[in-house]
Protein backbone atom coordinates (compact mmCIF):
# COMPACT_ATOMS: atom_id res chain seq x y z
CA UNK A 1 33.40 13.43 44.28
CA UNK A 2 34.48 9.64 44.57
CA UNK A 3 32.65 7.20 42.65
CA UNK A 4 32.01 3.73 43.59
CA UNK A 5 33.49 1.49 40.65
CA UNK A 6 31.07 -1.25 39.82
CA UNK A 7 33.33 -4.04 42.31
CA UNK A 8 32.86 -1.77 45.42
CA UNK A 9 29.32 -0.74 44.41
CA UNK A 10 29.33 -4.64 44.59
CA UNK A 11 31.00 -5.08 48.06
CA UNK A 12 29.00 -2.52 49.58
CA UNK A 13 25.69 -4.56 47.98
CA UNK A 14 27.00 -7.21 49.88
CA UNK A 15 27.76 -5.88 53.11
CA UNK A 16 24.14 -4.45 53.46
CA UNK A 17 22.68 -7.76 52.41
CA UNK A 18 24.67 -9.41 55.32
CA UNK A 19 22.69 -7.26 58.04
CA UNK A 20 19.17 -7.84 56.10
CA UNK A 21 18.24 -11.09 58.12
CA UNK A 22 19.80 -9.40 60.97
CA UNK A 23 17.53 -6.18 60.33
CA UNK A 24 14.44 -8.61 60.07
CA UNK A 25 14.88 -10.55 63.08
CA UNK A 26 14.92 -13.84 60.95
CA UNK A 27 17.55 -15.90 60.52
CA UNK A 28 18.92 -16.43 57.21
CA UNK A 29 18.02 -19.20 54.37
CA UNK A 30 20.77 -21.34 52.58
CA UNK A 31 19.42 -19.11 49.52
CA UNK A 32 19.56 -15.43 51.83
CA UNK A 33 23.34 -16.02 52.36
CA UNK A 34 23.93 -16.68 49.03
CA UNK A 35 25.22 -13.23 47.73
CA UNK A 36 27.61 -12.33 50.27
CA UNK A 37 29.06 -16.01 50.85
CA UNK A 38 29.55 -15.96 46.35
CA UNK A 39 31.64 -13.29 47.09
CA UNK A 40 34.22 -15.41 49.16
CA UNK A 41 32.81 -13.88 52.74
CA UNK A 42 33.22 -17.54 54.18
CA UNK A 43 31.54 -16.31 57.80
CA UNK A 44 28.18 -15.03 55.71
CA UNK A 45 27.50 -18.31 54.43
CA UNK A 46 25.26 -21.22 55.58
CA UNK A 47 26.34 -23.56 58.56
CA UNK A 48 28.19 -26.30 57.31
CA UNK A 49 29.17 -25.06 53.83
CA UNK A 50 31.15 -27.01 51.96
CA UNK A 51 33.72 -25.18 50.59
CA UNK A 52 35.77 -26.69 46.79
CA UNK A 53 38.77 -24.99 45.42
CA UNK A 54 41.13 -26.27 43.12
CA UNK A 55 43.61 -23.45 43.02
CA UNK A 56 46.51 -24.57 45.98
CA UNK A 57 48.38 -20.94 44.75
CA UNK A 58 45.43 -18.79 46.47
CA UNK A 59 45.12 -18.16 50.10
CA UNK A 60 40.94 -19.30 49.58
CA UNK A 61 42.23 -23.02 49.03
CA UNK A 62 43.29 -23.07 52.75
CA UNK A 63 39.68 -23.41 53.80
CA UNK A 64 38.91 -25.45 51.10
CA UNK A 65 37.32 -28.97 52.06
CA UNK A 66 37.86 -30.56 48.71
CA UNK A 67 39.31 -30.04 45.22
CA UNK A 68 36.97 -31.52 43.05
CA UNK A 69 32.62 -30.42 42.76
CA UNK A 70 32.34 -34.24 42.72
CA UNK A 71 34.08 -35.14 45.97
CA UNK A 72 32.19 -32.65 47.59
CA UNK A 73 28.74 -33.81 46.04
CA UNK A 74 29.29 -37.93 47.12
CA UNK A 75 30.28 -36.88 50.88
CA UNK A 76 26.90 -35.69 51.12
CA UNK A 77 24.74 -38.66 53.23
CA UNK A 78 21.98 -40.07 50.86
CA UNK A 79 18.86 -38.64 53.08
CA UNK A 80 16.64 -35.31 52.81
CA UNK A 81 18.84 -33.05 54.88
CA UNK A 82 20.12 -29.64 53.24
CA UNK A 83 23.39 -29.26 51.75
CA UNK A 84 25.45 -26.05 50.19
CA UNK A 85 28.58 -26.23 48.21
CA UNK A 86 30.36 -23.17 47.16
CA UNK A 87 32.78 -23.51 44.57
CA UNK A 88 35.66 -21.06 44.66
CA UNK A 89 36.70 -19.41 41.08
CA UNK A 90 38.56 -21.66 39.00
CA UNK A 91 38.54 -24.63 36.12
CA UNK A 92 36.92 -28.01 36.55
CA UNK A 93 37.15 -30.34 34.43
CA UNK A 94 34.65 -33.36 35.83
CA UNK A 95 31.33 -34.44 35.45
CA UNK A 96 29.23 -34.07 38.32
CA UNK A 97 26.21 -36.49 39.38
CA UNK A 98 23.74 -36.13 42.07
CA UNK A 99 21.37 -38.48 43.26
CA UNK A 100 20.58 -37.98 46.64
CA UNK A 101 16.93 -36.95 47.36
CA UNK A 102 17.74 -33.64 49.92
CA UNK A 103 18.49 -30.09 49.03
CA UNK A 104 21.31 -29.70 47.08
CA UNK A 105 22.60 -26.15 46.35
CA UNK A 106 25.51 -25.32 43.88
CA UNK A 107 27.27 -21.49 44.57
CA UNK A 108 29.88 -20.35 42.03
CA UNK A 109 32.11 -18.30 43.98
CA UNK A 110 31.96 -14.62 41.64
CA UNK A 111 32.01 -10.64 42.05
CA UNK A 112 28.25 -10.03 39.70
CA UNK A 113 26.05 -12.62 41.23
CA UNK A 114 23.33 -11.17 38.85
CA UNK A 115 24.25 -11.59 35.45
CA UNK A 116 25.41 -14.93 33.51
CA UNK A 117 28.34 -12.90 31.68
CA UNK A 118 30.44 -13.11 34.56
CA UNK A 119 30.90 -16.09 35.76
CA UNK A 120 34.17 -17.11 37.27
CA UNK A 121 33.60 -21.23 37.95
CA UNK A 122 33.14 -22.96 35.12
CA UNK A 123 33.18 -27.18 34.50
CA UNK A 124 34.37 -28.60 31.47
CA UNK A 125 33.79 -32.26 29.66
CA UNK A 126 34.63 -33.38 26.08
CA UNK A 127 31.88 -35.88 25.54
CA UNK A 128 29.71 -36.79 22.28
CA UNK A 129 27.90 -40.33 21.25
CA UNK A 130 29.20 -39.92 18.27
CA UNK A 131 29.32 -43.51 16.18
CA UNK A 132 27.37 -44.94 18.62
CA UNK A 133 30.65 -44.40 21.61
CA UNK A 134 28.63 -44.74 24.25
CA UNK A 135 25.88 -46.71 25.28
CA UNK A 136 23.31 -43.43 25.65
CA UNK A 137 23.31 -40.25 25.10
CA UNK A 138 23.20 -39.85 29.07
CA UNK A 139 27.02 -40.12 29.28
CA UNK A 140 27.90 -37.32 27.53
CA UNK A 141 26.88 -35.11 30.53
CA UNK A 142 28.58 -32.70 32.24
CA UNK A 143 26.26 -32.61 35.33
CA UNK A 144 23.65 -35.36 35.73
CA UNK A 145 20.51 -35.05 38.68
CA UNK A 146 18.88 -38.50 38.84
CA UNK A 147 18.47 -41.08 40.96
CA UNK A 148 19.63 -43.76 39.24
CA UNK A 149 21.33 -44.05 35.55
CA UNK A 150 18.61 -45.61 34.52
CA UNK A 151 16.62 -42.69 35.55
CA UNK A 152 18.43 -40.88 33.19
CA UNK A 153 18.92 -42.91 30.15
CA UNK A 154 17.68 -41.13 26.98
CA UNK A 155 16.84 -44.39 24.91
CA UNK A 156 15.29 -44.44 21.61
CA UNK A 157 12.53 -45.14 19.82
CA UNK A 158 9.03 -43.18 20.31
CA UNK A 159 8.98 -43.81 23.93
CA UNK A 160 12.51 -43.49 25.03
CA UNK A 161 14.47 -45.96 28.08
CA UNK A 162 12.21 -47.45 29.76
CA UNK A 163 12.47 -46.71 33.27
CA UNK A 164 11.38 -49.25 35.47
CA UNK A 165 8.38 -48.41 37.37
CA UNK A 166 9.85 -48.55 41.00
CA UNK A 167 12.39 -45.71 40.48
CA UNK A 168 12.31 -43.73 43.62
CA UNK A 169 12.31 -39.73 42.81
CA UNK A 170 15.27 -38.02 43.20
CA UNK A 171 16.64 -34.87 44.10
CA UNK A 172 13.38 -32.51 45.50
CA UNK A 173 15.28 -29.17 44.97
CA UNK A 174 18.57 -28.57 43.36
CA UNK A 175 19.65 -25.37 42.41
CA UNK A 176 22.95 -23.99 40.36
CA UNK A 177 23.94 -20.52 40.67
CA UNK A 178 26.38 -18.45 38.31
CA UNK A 179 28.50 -21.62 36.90
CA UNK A 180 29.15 -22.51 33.60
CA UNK A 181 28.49 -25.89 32.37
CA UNK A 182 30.87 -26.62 28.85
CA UNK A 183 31.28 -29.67 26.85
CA UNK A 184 34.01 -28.91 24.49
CA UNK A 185 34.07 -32.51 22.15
CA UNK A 186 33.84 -30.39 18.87
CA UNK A 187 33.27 -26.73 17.55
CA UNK A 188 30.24 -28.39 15.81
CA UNK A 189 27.51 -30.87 15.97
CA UNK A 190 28.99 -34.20 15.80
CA UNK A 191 26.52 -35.74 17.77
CA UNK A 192 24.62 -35.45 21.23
CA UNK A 193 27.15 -33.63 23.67
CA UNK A 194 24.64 -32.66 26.87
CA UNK A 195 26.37 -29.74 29.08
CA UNK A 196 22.83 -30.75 31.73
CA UNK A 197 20.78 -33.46 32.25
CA UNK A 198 17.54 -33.71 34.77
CA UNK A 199 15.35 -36.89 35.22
CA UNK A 200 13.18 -37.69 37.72
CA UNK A 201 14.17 -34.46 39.70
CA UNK A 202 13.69 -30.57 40.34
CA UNK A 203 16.35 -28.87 39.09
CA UNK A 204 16.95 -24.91 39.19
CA UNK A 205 19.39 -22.92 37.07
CA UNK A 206 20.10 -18.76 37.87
CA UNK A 207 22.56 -16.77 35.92
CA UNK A 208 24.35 -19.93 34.69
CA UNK A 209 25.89 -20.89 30.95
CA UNK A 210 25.48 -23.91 29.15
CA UNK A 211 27.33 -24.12 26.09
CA UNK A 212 27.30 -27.11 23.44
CA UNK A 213 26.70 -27.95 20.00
CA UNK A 214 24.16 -30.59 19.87
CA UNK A 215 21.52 -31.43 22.69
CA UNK A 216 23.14 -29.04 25.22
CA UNK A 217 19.98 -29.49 27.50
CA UNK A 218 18.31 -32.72 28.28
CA UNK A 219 15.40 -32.56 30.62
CA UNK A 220 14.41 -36.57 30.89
CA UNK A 221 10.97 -38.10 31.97
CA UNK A 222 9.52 -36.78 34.72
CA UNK A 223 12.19 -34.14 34.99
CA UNK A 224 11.11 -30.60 35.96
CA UNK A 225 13.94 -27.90 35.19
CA UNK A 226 13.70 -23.87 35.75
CA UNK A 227 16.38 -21.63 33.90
CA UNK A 228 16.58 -18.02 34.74
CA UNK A 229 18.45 -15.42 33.36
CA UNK A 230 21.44 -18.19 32.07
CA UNK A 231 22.50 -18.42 28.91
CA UNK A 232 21.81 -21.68 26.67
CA UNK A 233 24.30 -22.08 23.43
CA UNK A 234 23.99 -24.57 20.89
CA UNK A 235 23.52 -25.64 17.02
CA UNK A 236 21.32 -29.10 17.08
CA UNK A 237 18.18 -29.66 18.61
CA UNK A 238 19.78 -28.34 22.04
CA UNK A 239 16.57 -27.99 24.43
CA UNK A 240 15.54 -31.54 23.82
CA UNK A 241 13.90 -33.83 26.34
CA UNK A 242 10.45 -35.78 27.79
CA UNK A 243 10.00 -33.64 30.76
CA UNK A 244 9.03 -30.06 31.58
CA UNK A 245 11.46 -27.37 30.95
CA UNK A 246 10.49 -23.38 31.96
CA UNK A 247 13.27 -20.78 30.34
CA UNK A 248 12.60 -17.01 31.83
CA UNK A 249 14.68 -14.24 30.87
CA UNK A 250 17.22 -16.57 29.25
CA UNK A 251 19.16 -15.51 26.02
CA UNK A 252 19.65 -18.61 23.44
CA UNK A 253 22.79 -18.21 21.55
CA UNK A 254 22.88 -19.79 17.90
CA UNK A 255 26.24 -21.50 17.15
CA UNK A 256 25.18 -22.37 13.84
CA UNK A 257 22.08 -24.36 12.47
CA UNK A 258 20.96 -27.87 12.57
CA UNK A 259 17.60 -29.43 13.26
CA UNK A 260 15.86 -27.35 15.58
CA UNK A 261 16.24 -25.11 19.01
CA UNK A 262 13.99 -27.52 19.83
CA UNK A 263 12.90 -30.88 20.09
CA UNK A 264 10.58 -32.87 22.86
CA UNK A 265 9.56 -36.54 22.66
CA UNK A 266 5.76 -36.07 24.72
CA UNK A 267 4.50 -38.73 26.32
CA UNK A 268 1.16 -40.34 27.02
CA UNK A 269 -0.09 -40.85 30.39
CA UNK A 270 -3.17 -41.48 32.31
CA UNK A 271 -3.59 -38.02 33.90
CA UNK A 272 -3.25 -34.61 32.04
CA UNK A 273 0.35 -33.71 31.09
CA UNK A 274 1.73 -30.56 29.99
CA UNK A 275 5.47 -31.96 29.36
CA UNK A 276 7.18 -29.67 27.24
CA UNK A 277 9.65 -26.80 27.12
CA UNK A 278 8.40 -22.94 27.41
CA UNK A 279 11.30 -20.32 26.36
CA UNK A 280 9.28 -16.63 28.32
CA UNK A 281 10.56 -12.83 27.76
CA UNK A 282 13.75 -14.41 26.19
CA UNK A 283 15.88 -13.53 22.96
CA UNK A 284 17.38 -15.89 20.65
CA UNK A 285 20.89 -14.33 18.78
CA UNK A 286 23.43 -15.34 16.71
CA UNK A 287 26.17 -16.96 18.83
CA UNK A 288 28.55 -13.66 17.56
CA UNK A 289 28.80 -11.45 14.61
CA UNK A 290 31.01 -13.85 12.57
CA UNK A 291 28.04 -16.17 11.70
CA UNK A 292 25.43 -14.31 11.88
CA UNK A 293 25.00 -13.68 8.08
CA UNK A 294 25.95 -17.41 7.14
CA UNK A 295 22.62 -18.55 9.23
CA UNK A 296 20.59 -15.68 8.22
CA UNK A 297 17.08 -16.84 7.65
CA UNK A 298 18.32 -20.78 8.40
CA UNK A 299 17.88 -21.34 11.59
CA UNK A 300 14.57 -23.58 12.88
CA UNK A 301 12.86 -22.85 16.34
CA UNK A 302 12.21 -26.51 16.63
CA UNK A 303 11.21 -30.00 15.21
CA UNK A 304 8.82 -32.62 16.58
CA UNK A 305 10.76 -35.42 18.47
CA UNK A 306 7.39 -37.59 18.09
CA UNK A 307 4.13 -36.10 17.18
CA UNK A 308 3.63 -35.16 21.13
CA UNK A 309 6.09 -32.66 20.86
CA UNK A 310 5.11 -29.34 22.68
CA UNK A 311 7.16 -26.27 22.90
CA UNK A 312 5.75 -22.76 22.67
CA UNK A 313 8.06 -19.50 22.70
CA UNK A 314 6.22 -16.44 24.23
CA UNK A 315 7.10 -12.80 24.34
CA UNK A 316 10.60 -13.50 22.89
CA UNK A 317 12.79 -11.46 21.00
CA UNK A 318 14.08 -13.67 17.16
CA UNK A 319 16.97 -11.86 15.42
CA UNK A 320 17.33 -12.46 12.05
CA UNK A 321 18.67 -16.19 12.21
CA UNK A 322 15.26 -17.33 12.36
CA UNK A 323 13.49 -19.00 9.54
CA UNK A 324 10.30 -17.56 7.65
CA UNK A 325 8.41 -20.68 8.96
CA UNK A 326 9.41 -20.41 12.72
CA UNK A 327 9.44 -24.84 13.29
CA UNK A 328 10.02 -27.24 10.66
CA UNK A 329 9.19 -30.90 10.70
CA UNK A 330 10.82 -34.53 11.51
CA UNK A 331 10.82 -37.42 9.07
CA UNK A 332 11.44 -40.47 10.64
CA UNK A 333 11.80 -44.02 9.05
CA UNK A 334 10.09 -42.42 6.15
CA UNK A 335 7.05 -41.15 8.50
CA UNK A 336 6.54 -37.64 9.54
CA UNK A 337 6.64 -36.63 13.29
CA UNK A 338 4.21 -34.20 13.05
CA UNK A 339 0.91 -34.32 13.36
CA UNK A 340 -1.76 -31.48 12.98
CA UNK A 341 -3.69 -31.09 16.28
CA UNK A 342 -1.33 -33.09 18.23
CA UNK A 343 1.89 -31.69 17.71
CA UNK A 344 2.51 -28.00 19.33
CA UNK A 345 5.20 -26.22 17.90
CA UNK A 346 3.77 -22.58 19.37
CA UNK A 347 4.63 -18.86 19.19
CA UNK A 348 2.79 -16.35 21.42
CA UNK A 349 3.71 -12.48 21.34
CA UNK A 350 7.27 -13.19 19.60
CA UNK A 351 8.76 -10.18 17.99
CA UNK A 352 12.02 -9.44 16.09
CA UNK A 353 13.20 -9.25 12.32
CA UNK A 354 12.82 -13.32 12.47
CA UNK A 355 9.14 -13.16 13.51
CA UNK A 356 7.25 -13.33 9.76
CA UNK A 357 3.51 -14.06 10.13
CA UNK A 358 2.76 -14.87 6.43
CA UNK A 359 5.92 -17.20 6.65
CA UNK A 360 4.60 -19.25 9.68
CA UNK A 361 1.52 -19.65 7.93
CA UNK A 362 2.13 -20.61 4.83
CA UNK A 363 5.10 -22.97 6.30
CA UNK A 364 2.33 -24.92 8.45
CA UNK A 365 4.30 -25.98 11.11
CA UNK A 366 3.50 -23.05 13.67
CA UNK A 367 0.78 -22.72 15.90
CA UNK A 368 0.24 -18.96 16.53
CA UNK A 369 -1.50 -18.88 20.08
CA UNK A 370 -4.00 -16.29 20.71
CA UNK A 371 -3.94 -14.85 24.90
CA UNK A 372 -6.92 -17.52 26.29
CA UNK A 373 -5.03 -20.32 24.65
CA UNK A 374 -1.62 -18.89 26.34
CA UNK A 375 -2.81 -18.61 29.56
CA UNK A 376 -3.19 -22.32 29.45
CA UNK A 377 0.70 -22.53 29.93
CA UNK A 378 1.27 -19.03 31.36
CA UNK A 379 3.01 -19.71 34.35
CA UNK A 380 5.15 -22.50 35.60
CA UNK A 381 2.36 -23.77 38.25
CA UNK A 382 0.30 -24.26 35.01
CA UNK A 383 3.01 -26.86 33.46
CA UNK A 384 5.36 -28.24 36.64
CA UNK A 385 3.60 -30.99 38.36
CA UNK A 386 4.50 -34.16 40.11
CA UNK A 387 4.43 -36.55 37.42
CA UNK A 388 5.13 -39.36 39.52
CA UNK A 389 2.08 -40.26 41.14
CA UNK A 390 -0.70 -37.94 40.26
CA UNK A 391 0.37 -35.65 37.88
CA UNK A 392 -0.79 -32.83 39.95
CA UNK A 393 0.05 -29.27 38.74
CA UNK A 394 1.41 -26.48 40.45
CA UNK A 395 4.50 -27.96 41.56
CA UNK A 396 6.56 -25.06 42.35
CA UNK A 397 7.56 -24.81 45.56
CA UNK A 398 11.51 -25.87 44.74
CA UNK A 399 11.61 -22.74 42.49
CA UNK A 400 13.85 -19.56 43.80
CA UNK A 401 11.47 -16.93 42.85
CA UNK A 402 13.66 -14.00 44.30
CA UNK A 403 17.35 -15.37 42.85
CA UNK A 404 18.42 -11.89 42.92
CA UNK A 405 18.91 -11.80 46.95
């Protein structure tokens, strides 16, 4: 008996999933193509694909319409149209910026379109704002989505940059699938080194990697971000932001310890808000085996940014990294961030040899949610809205809730 090895298992995946909008009768999505046209079948993939490869040796480069991600991304017209780039395996080394409003979708050319491990395209940057080097933290990053820089300016102070009021909204549905996203300044935290950063957009991450030390993720204000099943590595404070972040089925890997997992500057506004950053059905490990004794019991879950700080991990798996008191707190300027019935530093349902009840309690920093307090947050329609005008919630629609076809 012949057995299929796990690359033609793979191939033959993809050949059925070619005739699947052909089966149906409908024709098929930027996102339908996407599994057979990662795969390098150039005739399965959307009209018009744009097509990067940086590798001149391989016979793929021939039908290559640009070298670089970031040629590809400003030949794009600045209007609401559609537009899908697939990147052929390789090394970038870039930083990538999108700003027009429209569609944008990002394919990382690869054999295992359904797992983060495998990646074969990955960008690199060595960035940090370390010693004050740059003017904001904002220029550290590997890939930006905003519509202007000052969109995407971190600032500082309780409130952050402020953005001036007439900024236009940017990109209404960007999506990343199976690339890796590394800033490679330092092995450690010397200071904030973003591998992402969303403001004022809708940005959607599938089996991707995003690998840092210190503030590896920066979702800005107003920015809504979805990660699913990607992997998110870091040491400082490296989910940190002012918009709305959604992690499902991601797996957080602990390069060492330093402030929190962590940290979200809330804001105040004159309709209901639920900014913040919800980490569902996740795990949270040691980066490897090397250090996971050193940070045994050491490691934080987060730290208030300001006192509107809201994160809340639910039905996650801790290993042993985690401290007894789950979050800790921020002293700032000699005043502390947190603030009892303000702050939200939440745990619902998590489980592992880092989840200690009497230590979250006795630490008193951790909010242990019971279910009808939960369901507040449950799903992303209950915390993604459209913060620009009305705040409304159940802003959703830019979310791939099938990424595995």
């Amino acid at each position: 008996m012949k057995f299929l090895t796990k690359n033609n298992l793979w191939k033959t995946l993809v050949s059925i999933s070619i005739l699947i909008p052909t089966a149906l009768s409908a024709p098929a999505s930027r996102i339908d193509s996407r599994l057979p046209c990662q795969a390098g079948i150039i005739s399965a993939c959307p009209a018009n694909t744009i097509i990067v490869s940086n590798d001149h040796s391989s016979p793929s480069s021939q039908h290559a319409h640009f070298t670089s991600i970031q040629s590809a991304i400003l030949s794009l017209p600045h209007d609401n149209s559609s537009a899908t780039i697939l990147i052929r395996a390789g090394n970038y080394t870039e930083q990538l910026n999108i700003t027009r409003p429209g569609p944008v979708t990002l394919l990382g050319e690869t054999w295992d379109p359904l797992t983060a491990t495998e990646n074969q395209v990955t960008v690199y940057w060595s960035a940090a704002n370390s010693n004050s080097r740059y003017m904001d933290n904002a220029f550290t990053s590997i890939l930006t989505v905003a519509p202007t820089q000052n969109a995407s300016l971190t600032g500082a102070g309780p409130t952050g940059w402020p953005v001036p009021a007439d900024t236009p909204y940017g990109n209404s549905d960007f999506r990343a699938y199976n690339i890796d996203f590394r800033n490679v300044f330092s092995e450690y935290s010397a200071g904030p080194s973003l591998a992402v950063s969303v403001s004022y957009a809708n940005a959607g991450f599938y089996y991707s990697g995003f690998y840092s030390y210190q503030d590896t993720v920066y979702i800005g204000k107003l920015g809504n971000a979805y990660f699913f099943n990607s992997i998110i590595a870091g040491q400082t404070d490296f989910l940190y932001g002012f918009g709305t972040a959604w992690l499902q089925a991601c797996s957080l890997q602990l390069r060492s310890c330093g402030g929190g997992i962590t940290a979200w500057k809330g804001t105040n506004t004159t309709y209901p808000n639920k900014f913040g950053v919800y980490i569902v059905d996740s795990t949270i490990n040691a980066a490897n085996a090397s250090i996971a004794a050193s940070i045994k019991g050491k490691c934080a879950l987060g730290r208030p940014w300001n006192s509107l700080h809201r994160s809340i991990f639910a039905r996650t798996y801790e290993d042993e990294s985690i401290e007894s008191s789950g979050y800790t707190h921020w002293v700032n300027g000699g005043a502390e961030n947190y603030k009892l019935g303000v702050t939200l530093q939440a745990e619902f349902e998590t489980y592992g040899p880092g989840w200690n009840e009497t230590g979250r309690l006795s630490g008193g920093w951790d909010t242990i949610l019971n279910r009808s307090i939960w369901e507040e947050y449950g799903e992303p329609a209950k915390v993604f809205q459209f913060g620009y005008e009305s705040g409304g919630f159940g802003y959703v629609d830019w979310i791939d809730w099938t990424p595995w076809f």
